[in-house]
Protein backbone atom coordinates (compact mmCIF):
# COMPACT_ATOMS: atom_id res chain seq x y z
CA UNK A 1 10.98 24.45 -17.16
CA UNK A 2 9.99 20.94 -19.07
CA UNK A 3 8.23 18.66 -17.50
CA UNK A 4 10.25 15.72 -18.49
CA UNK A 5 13.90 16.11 -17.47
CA UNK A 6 16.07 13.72 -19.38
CA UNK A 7 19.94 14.73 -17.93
CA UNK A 8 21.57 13.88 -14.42
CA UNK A 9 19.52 10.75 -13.89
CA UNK A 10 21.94 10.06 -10.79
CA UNK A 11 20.84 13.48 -9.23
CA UNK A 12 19.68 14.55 -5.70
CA UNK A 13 16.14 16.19 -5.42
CA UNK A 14 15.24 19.18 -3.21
CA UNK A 15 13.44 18.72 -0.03
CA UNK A 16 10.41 20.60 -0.89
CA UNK A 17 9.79 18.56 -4.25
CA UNK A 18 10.46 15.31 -1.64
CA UNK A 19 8.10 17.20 0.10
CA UNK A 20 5.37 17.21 -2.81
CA UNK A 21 6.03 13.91 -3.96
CA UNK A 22 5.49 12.67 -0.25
CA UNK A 23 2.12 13.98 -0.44
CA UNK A 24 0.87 11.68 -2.97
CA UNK A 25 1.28 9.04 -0.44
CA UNK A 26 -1.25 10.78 2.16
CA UNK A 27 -3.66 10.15 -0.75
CA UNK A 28 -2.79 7.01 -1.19
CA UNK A 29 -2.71 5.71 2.44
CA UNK A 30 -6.31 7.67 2.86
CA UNK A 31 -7.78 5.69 -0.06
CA UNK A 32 -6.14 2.27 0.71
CA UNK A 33 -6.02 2.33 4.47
CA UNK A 34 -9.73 3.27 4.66
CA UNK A 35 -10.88 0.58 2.73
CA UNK A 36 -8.96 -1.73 4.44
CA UNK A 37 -10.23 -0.50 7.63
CA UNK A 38 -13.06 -0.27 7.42
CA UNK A 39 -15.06 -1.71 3.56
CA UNK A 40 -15.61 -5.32 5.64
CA UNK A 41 -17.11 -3.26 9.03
CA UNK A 42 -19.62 -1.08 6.96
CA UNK A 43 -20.41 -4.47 4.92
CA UNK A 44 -21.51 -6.31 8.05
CA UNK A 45 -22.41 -3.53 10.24
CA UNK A 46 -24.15 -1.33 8.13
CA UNK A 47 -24.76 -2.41 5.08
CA UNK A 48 -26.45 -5.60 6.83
CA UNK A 49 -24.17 -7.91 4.88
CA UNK A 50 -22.88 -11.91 6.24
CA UNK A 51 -19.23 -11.50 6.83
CA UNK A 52 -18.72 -14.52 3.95
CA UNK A 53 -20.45 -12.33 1.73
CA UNK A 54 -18.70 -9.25 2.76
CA UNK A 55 -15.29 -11.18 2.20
CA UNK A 56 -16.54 -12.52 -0.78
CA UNK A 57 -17.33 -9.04 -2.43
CA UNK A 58 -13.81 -7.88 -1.68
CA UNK A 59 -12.23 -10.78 -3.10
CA UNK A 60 -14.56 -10.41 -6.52
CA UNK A 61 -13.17 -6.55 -6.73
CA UNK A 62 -9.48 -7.38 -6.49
CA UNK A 63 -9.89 -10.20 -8.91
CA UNK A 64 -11.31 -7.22 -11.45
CA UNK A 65 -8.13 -5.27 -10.05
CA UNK A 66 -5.86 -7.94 -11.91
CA UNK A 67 -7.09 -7.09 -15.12
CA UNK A 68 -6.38 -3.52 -14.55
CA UNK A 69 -3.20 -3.20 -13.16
CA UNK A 70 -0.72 -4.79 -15.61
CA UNK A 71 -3.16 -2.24 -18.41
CA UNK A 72 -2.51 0.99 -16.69
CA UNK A 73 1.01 -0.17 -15.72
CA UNK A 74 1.40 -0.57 -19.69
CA UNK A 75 -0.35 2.58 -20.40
CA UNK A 76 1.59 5.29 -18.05
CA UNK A 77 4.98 3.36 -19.19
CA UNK A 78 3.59 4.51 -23.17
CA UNK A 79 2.01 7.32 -22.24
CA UNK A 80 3.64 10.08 -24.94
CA UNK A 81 2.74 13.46 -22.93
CA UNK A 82 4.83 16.61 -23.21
CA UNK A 83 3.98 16.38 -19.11
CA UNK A 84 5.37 13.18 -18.15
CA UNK A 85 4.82 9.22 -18.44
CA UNK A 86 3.11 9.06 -14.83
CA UNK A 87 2.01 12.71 -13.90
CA UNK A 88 -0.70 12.97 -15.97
CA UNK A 89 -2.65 9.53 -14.26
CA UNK A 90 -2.19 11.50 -11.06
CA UNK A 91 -4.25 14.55 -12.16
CA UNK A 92 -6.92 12.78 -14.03
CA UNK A 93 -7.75 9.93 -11.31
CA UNK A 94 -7.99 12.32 -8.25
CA UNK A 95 -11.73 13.19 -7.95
CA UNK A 96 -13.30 10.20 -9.73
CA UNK A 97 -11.19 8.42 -6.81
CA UNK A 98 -13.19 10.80 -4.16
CA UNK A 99 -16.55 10.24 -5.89
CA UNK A 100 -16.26 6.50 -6.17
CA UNK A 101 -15.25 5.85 -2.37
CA UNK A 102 -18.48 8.04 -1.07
CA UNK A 103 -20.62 6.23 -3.16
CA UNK A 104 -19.47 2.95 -1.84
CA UNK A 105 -19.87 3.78 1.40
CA UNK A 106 -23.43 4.60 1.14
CA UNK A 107 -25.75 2.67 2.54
CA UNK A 108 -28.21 1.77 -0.61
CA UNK A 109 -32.20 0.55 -0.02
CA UNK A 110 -31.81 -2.20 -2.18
CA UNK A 111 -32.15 -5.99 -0.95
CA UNK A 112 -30.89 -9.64 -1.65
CA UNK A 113 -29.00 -9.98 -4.95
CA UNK A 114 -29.39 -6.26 -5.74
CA UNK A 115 -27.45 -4.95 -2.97
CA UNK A 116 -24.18 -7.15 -3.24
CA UNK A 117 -24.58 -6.32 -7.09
CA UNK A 118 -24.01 -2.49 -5.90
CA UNK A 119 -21.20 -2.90 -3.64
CA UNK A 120 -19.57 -5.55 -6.13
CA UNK A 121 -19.34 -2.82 -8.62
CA UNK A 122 -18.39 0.27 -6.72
CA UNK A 123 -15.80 -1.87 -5.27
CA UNK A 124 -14.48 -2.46 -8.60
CA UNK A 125 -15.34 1.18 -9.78
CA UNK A 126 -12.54 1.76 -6.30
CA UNK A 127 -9.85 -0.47 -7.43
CA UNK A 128 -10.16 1.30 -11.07
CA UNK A 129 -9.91 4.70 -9.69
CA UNK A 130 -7.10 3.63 -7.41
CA UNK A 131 -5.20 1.75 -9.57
CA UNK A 132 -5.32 5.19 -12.11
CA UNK A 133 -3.58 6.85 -9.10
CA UNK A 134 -1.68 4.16 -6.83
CA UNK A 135 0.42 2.68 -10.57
CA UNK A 136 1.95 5.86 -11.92
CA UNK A 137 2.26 7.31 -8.54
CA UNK A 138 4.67 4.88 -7.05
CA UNK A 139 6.52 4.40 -10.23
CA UNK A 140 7.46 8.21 -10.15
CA UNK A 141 8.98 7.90 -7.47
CA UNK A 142 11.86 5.61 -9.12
CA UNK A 143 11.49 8.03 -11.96
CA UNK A 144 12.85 11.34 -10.24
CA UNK A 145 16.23 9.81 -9.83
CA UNK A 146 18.09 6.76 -10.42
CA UNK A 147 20.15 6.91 -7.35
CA UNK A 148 19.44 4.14 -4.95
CA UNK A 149 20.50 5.92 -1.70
CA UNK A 150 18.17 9.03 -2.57
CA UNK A 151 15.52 7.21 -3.10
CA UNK A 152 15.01 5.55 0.14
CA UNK A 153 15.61 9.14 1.49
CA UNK A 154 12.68 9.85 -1.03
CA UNK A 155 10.41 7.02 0.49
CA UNK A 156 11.65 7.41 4.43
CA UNK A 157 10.05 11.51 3.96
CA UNK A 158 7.37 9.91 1.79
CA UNK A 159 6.60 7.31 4.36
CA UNK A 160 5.68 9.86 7.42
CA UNK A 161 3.30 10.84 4.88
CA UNK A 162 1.59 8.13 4.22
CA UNK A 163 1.39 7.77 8.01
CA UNK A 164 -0.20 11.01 8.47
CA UNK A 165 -2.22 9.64 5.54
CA UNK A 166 -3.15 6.26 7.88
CA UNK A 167 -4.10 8.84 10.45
CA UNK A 168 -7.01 10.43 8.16
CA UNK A 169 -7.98 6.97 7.06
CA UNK A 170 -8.45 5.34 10.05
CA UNK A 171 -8.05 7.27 13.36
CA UNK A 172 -10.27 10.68 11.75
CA UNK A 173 -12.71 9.10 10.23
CA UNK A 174 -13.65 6.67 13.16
CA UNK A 175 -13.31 10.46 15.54
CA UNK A 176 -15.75 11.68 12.89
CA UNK A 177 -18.02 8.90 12.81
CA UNK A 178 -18.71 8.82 17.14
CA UNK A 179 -18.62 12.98 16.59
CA UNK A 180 -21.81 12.80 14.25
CA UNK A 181 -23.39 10.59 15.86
CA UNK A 182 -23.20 12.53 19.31
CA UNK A 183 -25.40 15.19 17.19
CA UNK A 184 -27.81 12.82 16.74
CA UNK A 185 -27.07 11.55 13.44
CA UNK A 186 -27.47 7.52 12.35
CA UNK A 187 -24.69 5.46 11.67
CA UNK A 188 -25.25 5.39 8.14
CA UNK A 189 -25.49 9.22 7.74
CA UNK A 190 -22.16 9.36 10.06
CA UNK A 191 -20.28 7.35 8.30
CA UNK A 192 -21.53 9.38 4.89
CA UNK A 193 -20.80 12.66 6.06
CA UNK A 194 -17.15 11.05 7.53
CA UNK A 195 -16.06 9.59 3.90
CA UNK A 196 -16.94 12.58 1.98
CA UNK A 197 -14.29 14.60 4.47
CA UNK A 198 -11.84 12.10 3.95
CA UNK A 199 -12.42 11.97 0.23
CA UNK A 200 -12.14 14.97 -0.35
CA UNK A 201 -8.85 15.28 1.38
CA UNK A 202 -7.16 12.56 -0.83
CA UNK A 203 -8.58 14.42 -4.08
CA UNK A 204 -6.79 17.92 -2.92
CA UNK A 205 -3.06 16.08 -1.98
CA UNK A 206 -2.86 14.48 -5.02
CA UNK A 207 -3.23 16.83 -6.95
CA UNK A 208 -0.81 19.32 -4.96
CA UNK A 209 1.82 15.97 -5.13
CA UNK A 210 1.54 16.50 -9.40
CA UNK A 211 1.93 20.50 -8.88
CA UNK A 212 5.05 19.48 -6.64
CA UNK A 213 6.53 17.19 -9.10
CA UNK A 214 6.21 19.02 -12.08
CA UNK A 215 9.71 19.13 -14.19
CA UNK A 216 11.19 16.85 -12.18
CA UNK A 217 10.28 13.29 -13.69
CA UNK A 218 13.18 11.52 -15.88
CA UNK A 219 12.26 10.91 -19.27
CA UNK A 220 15.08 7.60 -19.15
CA UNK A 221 15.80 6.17 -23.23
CA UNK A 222 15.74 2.77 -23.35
CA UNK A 223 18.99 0.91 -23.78
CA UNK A 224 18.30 -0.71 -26.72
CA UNK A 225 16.27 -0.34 -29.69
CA UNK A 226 13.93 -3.30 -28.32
CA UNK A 227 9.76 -2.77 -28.91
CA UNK A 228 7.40 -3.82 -26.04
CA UNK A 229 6.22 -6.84 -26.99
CA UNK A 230 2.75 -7.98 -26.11
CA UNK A 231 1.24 -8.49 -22.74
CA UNK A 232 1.61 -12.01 -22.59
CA UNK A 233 5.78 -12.17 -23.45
CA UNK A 234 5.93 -9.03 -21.23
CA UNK A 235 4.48 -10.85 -18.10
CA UNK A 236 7.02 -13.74 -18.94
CA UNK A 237 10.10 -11.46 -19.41
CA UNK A 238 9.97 -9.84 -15.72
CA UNK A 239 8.63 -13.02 -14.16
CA UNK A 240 12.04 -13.93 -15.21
CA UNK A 241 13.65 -11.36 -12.97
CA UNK A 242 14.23 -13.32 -9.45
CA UNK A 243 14.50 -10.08 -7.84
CA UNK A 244 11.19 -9.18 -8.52
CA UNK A 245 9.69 -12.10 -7.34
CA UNK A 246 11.48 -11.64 -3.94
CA UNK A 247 9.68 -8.20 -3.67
CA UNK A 248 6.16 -9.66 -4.91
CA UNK A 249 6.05 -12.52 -2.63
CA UNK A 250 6.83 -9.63 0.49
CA UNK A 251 4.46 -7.41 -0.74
CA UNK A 252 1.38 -10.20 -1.13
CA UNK A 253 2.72 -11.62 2.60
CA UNK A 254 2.93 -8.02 3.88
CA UNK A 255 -0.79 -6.60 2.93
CA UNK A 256 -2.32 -10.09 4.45
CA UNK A 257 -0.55 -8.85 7.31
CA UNK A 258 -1.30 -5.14 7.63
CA UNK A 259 -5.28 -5.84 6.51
CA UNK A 260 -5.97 -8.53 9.11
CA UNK A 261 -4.25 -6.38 11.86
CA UNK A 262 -6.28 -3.01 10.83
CA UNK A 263 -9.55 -4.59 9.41
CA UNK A 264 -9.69 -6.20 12.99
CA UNK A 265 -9.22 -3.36 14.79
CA UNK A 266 -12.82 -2.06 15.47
CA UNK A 267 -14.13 -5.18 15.94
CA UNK A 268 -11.29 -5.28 18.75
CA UNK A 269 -12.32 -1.95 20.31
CA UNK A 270 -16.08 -2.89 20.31
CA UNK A 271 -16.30 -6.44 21.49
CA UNK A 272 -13.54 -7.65 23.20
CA UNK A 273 -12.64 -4.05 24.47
CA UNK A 274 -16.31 -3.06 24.89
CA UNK A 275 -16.42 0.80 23.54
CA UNK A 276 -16.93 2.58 20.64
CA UNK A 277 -15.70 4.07 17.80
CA UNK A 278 -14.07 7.55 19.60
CA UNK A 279 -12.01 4.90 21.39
CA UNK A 280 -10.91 3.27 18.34
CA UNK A 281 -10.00 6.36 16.57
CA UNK A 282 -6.71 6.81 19.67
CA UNK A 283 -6.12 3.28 18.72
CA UNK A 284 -5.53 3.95 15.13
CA UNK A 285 -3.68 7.00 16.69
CA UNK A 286 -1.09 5.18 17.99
CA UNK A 287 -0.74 3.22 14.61
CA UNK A 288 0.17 6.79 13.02
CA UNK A 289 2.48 7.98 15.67
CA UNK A 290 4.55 4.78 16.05
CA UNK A 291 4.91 4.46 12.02
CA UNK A 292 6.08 7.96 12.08
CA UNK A 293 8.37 7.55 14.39
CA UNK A 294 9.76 4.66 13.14
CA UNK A 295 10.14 5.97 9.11
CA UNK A 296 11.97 8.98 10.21
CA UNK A 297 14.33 6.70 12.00
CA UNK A 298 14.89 4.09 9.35
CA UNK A 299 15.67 6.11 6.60
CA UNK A 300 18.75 7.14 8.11
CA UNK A 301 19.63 3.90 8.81
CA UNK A 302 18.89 2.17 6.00
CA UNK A 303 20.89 4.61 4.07
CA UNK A 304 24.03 4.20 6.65
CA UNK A 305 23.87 0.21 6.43
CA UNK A 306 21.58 -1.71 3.72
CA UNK A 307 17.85 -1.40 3.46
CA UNK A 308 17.94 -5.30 2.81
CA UNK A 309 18.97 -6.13 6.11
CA UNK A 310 16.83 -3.02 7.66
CA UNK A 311 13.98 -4.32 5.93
CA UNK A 312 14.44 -7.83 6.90
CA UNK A 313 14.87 -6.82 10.97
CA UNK A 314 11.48 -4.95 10.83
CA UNK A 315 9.59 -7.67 9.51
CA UNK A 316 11.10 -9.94 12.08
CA UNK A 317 10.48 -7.67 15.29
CA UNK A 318 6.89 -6.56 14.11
CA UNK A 319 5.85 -10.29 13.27
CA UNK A 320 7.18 -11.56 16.57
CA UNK A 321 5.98 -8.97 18.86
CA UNK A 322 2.16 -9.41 16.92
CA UNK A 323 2.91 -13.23 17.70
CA UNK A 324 3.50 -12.28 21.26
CA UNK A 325 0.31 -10.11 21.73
CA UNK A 326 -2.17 -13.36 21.55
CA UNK A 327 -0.85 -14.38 24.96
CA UNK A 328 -0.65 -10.69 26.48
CA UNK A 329 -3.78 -9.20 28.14
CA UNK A 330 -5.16 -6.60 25.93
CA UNK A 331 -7.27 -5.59 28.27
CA UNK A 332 -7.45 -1.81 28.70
CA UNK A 333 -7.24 0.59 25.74
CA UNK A 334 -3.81 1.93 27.19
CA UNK A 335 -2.48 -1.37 26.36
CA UNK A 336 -4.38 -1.63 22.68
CA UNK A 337 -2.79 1.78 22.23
CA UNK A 338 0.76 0.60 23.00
CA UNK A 339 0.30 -2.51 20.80
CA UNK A 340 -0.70 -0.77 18.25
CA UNK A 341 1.93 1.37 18.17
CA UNK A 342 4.79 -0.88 18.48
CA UNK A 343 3.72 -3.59 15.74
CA UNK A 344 4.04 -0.94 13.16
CA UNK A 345 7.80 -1.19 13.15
CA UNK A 346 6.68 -3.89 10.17
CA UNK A 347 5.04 -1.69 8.99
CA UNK A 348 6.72 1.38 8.42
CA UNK A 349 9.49 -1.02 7.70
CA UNK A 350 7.67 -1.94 4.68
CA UNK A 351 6.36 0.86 3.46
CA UNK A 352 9.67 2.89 3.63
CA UNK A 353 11.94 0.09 1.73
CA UNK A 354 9.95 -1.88 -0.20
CA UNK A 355 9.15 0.67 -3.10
CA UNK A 356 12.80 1.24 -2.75
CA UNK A 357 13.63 -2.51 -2.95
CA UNK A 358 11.32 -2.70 -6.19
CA UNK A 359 12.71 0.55 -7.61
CA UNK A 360 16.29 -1.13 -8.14
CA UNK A 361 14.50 -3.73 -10.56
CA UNK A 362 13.64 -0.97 -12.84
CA UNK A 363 17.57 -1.18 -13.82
CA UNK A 364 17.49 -4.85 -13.41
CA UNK A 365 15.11 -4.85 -16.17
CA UNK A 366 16.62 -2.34 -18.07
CA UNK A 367 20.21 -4.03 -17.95
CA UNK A 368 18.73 -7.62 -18.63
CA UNK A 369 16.00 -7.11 -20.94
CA UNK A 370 16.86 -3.40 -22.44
CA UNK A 371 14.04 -1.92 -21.52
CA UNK A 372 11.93 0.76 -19.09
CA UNK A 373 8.51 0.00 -17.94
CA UNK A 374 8.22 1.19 -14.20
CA UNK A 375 4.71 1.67 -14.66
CA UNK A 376 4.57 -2.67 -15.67
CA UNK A 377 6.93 -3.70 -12.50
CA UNK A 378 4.72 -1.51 -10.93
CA UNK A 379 1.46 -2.94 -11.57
CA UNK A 380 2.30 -6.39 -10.27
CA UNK A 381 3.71 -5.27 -7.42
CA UNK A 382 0.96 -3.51 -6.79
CA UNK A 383 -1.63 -5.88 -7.67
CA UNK A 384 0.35 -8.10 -5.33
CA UNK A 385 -0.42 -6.33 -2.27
CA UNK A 386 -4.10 -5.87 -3.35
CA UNK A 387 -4.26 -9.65 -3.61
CA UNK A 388 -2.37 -10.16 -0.13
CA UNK A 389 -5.26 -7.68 1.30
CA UNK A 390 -8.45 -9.05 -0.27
CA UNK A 391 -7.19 -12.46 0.36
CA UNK A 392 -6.62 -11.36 4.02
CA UNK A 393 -9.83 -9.41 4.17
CA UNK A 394 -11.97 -13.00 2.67
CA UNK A 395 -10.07 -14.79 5.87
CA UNK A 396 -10.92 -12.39 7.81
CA UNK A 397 -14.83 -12.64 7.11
CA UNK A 398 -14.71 -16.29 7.48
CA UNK A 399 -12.83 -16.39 10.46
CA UNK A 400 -15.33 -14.04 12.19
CA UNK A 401 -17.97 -16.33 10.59
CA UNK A 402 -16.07 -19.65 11.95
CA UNK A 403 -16.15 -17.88 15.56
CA UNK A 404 -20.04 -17.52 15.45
CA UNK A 405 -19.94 -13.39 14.65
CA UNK A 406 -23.28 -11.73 15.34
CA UNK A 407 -23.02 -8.10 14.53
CA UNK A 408 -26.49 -7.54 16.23
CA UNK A 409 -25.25 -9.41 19.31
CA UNK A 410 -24.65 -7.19 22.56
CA UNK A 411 -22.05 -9.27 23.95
CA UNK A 412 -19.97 -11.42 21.46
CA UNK A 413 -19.34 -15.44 23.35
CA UNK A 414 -16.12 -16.27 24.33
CA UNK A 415 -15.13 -18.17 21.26
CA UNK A 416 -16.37 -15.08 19.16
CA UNK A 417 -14.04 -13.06 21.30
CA UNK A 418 -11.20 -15.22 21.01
CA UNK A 419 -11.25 -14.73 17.22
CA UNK A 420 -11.17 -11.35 16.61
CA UNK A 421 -8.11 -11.12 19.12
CA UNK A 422 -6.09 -13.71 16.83
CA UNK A 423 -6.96 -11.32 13.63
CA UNK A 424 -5.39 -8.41 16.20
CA UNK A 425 -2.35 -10.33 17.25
CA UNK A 426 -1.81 -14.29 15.65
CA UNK A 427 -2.39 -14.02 12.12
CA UNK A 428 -0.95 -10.28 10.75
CA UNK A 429 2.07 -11.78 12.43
CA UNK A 430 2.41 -15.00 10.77
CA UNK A 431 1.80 -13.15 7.49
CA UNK A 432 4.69 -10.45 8.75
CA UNK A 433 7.62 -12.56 9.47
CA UNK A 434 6.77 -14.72 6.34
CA UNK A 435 7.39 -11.53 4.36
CA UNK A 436 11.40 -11.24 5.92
CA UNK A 437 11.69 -14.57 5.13
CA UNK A 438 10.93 -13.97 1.26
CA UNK A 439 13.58 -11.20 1.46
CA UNK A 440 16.35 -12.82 3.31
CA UNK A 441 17.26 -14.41 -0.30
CA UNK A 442 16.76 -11.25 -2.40
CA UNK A 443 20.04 -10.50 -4.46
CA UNK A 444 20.26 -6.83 -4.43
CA UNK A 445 23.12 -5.15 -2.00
CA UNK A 446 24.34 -1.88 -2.33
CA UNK A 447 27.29 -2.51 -3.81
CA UNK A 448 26.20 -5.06 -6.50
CA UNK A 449 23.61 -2.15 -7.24
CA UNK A 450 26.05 0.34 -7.55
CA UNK A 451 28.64 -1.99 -9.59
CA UNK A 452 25.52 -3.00 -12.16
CA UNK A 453 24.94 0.77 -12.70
CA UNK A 454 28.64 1.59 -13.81
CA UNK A 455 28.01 -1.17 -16.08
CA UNK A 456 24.73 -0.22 -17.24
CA UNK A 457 25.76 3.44 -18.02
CA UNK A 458 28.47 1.92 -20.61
CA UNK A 459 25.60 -0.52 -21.97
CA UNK A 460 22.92 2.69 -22.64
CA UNK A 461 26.70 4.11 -24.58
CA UNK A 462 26.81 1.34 -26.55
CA UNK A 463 30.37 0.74 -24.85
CA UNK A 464 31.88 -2.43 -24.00
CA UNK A 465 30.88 -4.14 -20.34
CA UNK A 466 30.55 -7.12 -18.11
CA UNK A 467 28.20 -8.39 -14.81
CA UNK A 468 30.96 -9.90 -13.59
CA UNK A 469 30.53 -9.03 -9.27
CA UNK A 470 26.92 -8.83 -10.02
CA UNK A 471 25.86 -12.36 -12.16
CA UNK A 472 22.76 -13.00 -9.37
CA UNK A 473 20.51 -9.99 -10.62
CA UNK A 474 20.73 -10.49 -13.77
CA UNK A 475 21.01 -14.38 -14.23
C-alpha cells in the first residue's frame, strides 16, 4: 500500500488506525504534561533554583520555541517523502525527544550562572525535540480525512489517549518518585530513574502511532497553482483568517489555564495538604480518570449537536467550578481528588475539539488563499499554547515568590499557603472561561462547514462557485 493516499479525502478511517493515531497523543501528553508538571518543581526543589529564575528559564525556552515552530510547520507542509508530509517528523524526533527530557531533569554540579545556562539550553534542546514531534503530529490528524464529523470522532478516541498519556506524566512519575525513594534513594536519583521510565515510554508510542498510520495520510493538491511565498507574507496571509485567530486566542487562554492548575498541584499536596508525592500521584489520578470520562462522552455529543457550542459549555463549567474551589475547603485529599477530577471537563473539552476546531481552517485556508499548509496553521497554534503555558508557568514562579515561597521551609505561612491554593483554584479558572469567551464569536458551524466544502470541491475542479451562506469564514 502507498503511504500517501490521495483519493476519498471525505472518507471514514478504521478504528484500529484511530487507534494508532490516538497513540501519538500518549506521547505527546507524557512529554508536555510532564514538563508542565513538574520542570518549575525540580527547578526550585531540586535543582536549588529561585522560583523567578525558574519562571524565567521557562519563559527564555518558549521564546526559542517561536522561532521553531512556524520552521518545522513550513518544513513537514514541503516535506517531498514517498512516506508522507508529517510521518516522517514522527519517526525521526522520538528518541532525541526521550534523551533530551532525562537530561534536563538531571540534577547538574554546576553553580551560579553555569547552572541556569544548562537548564536554559536543555529546555530549548525540549521545545526543539517536541516541536519535531507535537507540529506534524497534530496536523496528521486533519490529514487522514477531510470530514469534519470524523475527525472529532478521531480526536474524542485520541483524547482518552492523551489522558492515559496525563496519567504517565503526572500521576506515575510522582508514584515512581515516593517508590524510589522508599528504597532509599535521593530525590535527585528518584526523580532520574522516574524520567527515564517515562521517556522511554513516549519514544516507543510514537513510534507505534507512525507504524499505525502508515498509508493512510492524504496527499491533498493544492487548489491553485499558487507558490508559498516567504515566511513573512505567509504569517500575514493566515493572520488574515479570523477563524484562526478565534482558535489561537483559546489555545494561549487554555494552556495558562491547564499549567497553573497542574504546575500547582504538588506544591498543593505538600504544603497546604501536608504529604508527599505518593499522595499527589492519586491526585493527578483523578485528573486522568475524569478527562477520560469526559472525552468518551463528548465526542458523541459533539458529533450529535456542534462542537462549537460543546466546546464553549466546557470551558464555562470547568472555569466556574475552578472559580468556585478558592472558597471550598480543600482540606482532605478526598476532596483534592474530587476537584481534580471534575475541573477537567475544560479540559478534556479542549483537548477533544480544539484540534478539531483548528482542523476546519485547513479548508478555510485552502478555499481563501488556495493553498495547504497544515503543518504552518499548525505551528502557531501550537506555539500558542506553549506561550499560554510558559507565560503561566513565569506567573506562577512569581506568584509563589510574591507569597514569600521557601522551598526549604517545613511549614509554608499562611499567606504562602493562600497562594498556592489560588494557582489550584482562582487563576486556571480565570484563564478557562476567558478561552469560551474567545470562541463564542468563532464563525465555523457545521453547516457553513459543510456548505464551504461543496463549494470548495468545484473550486479544486476548476468549476464555477460561490460563498454565498458561508461569507464569515472566508471574508
Amino acid at each position: 500500500m502507498k503511504d500517501i493516499i490521495s483519493r476519498n479525502l471525505d472518507r471514514h478511517i478504521p478504528f484500529r488506525t484511530k487507534l494508532g493515531y490516538a497513540l501519538g497523543g500518549t506521547g505527546d501528553a507524557i512529554a508536555y504534561d510532564f514538563i508542565g508538571s513538574f520542570l518549575l518543581f525540580f527547578l526550585t526543589d531540586l535543582a536549588g533554583i529561585s522560583p523567578a529564575i525558574a519562571g524565567t528559564i521557562i519563559g527564555i525556552a518558549v521564546l526559542w520555541d517561536a522561532i521553531t515552530d512556524p520552521v518545522i510547520g513550513m518544513l513537514s507542509d514541503r516535506c517531498k517523502s514517498k512516506y508522507g508530509k508529517k510521518r516522517p517528523f514522527l519517526l525521526f524526533s522520538a528518541i532525541p525527544l526521550a534523551i533530551i527530557m532525562m537530561m534536563l531533569f538531571h540534577v547538574v554540579g554546576f553553580n551560579g550562572n553555569a547552572k541556569v545556562a544548562y537548564y536554559v539550553i536543555f529546555a530549548m534542546l525540549f521545545w526543539t525535540a517536541y516541536t519535531t514531534f507535537n507540529i506534524p503530529y497534530f496536523a496528521l490528524g486533519g490529514c487522514l480525512t477531510t470530514n469534519t464529523d470524523e475527525r472529532t470522532r478521531i480526536r474524542s478516541v485520541a483524547q482518552v489517549f492523551n489522558f492515559i498519556g496525563v496519567f504517565f506524566a503526572s500521576a506515575v512519575p510522582t508514584f515512581l518518585v515516593g517508590t524510589f525513594q522508599e528504597m532509599g534513594f535521593s530525590d535527585a536519583a528518584s526523580w532520574q530513574y522516574a524520567v527515564i521510565i517515562i521517556g522511554s515510554i513516549a519514544a516507543i508510542v510514537i513510534l507505534f502511532s507512525w507504524n499505525a498510520t502508515r498509508g493512510y495520510e492524504l496527499d491533498i493538491e493544492e487548489s491553485t497553482d499558487s507558490t508559498h511565498d516567504n515566511i513573512f507574507k505567509e504569517i500575514k496571509e493566515v493572520l488574515c483568517l479570523r477563524p484562526y485567530i478565534n482558535v489561537l486566542l483559546s489555545q494561549l487562554l487554555f494552556y495558562a489555564s491547564y499549567t497553573i492548575s497542574t504546575a500547582s498541584i504538588l506544591y498543593f499536596t505538600e504544603n497546604n495538604l501536608g504529604m508527599g508525592e505518593t499522595q499527589a500521584s492519586l491526585i493527578y489520578t483523578g485528573v486522568t480518570i475524569g478527562g477520560i470520562v469526559v472525552a468518551i462522552l463528548l465526542g458523541p455529543l459533539a458529533v450529535k449537536f456542534d462542537k462549537r457550542t460543546a466546546y464553549i459549555a466546557c470551558m464555562f463549567i470547568g472555569g466556574a467550578i475552578m472559580l468556585v474551589g478558592k472558597f471550598l475547603p480543600i482540606e482532605s485529599l478526598g476532596a483534592a481528588i474530587f476537584f481534580a477530577a471534575v475541573i477537567n471537563i475544560g479540559s478534556a473539552g479542549h483537548w477533544t475539539l480544539s484540534y478539531t476546531l483548528l482542523y476546519d481552517v485547513f479548508e478555510i485556508d485552502e478555499f481563501k488563499n488556495g493553498k495547504r499548509r497544515e503543518g504552518f496553521l499548525m505551528a502557531f497554534f501550537s506555539f500558542c499554547g506553549k506561550l499560554g503555558g510558559a507565560a503561566a508557568g513565569t506567573l506562577t514562579g512569581f506568584i509563589l515568590e510574591l507569597g514569600h515561597y521557601n522551598a526549604s521551609a517545613a511549614v509554608q505561612s499562611p499567606e504562602t499557603l493562600a497562594a498556592i491554593k489560588s494557582l489550584f483554584t482562582f487563576w486556571p479558572g480565570i484563564f478557562c472561561l476567558a478561552a469560551g469567551v474567545v470562541i463564542l464569536v468563532y464563525p465555523v458551524t457545521r453547516s457553513r462547514f459543510q456548505l464551504m466544502m461543496t463549494n470548495l470541491e468545484l473550486k479544486r475542479q476548476g468549476k464555477e462557485y460561490s460563498t454565498e451562506g458561508f461569507e464569515k469564514l472566508v471574508k
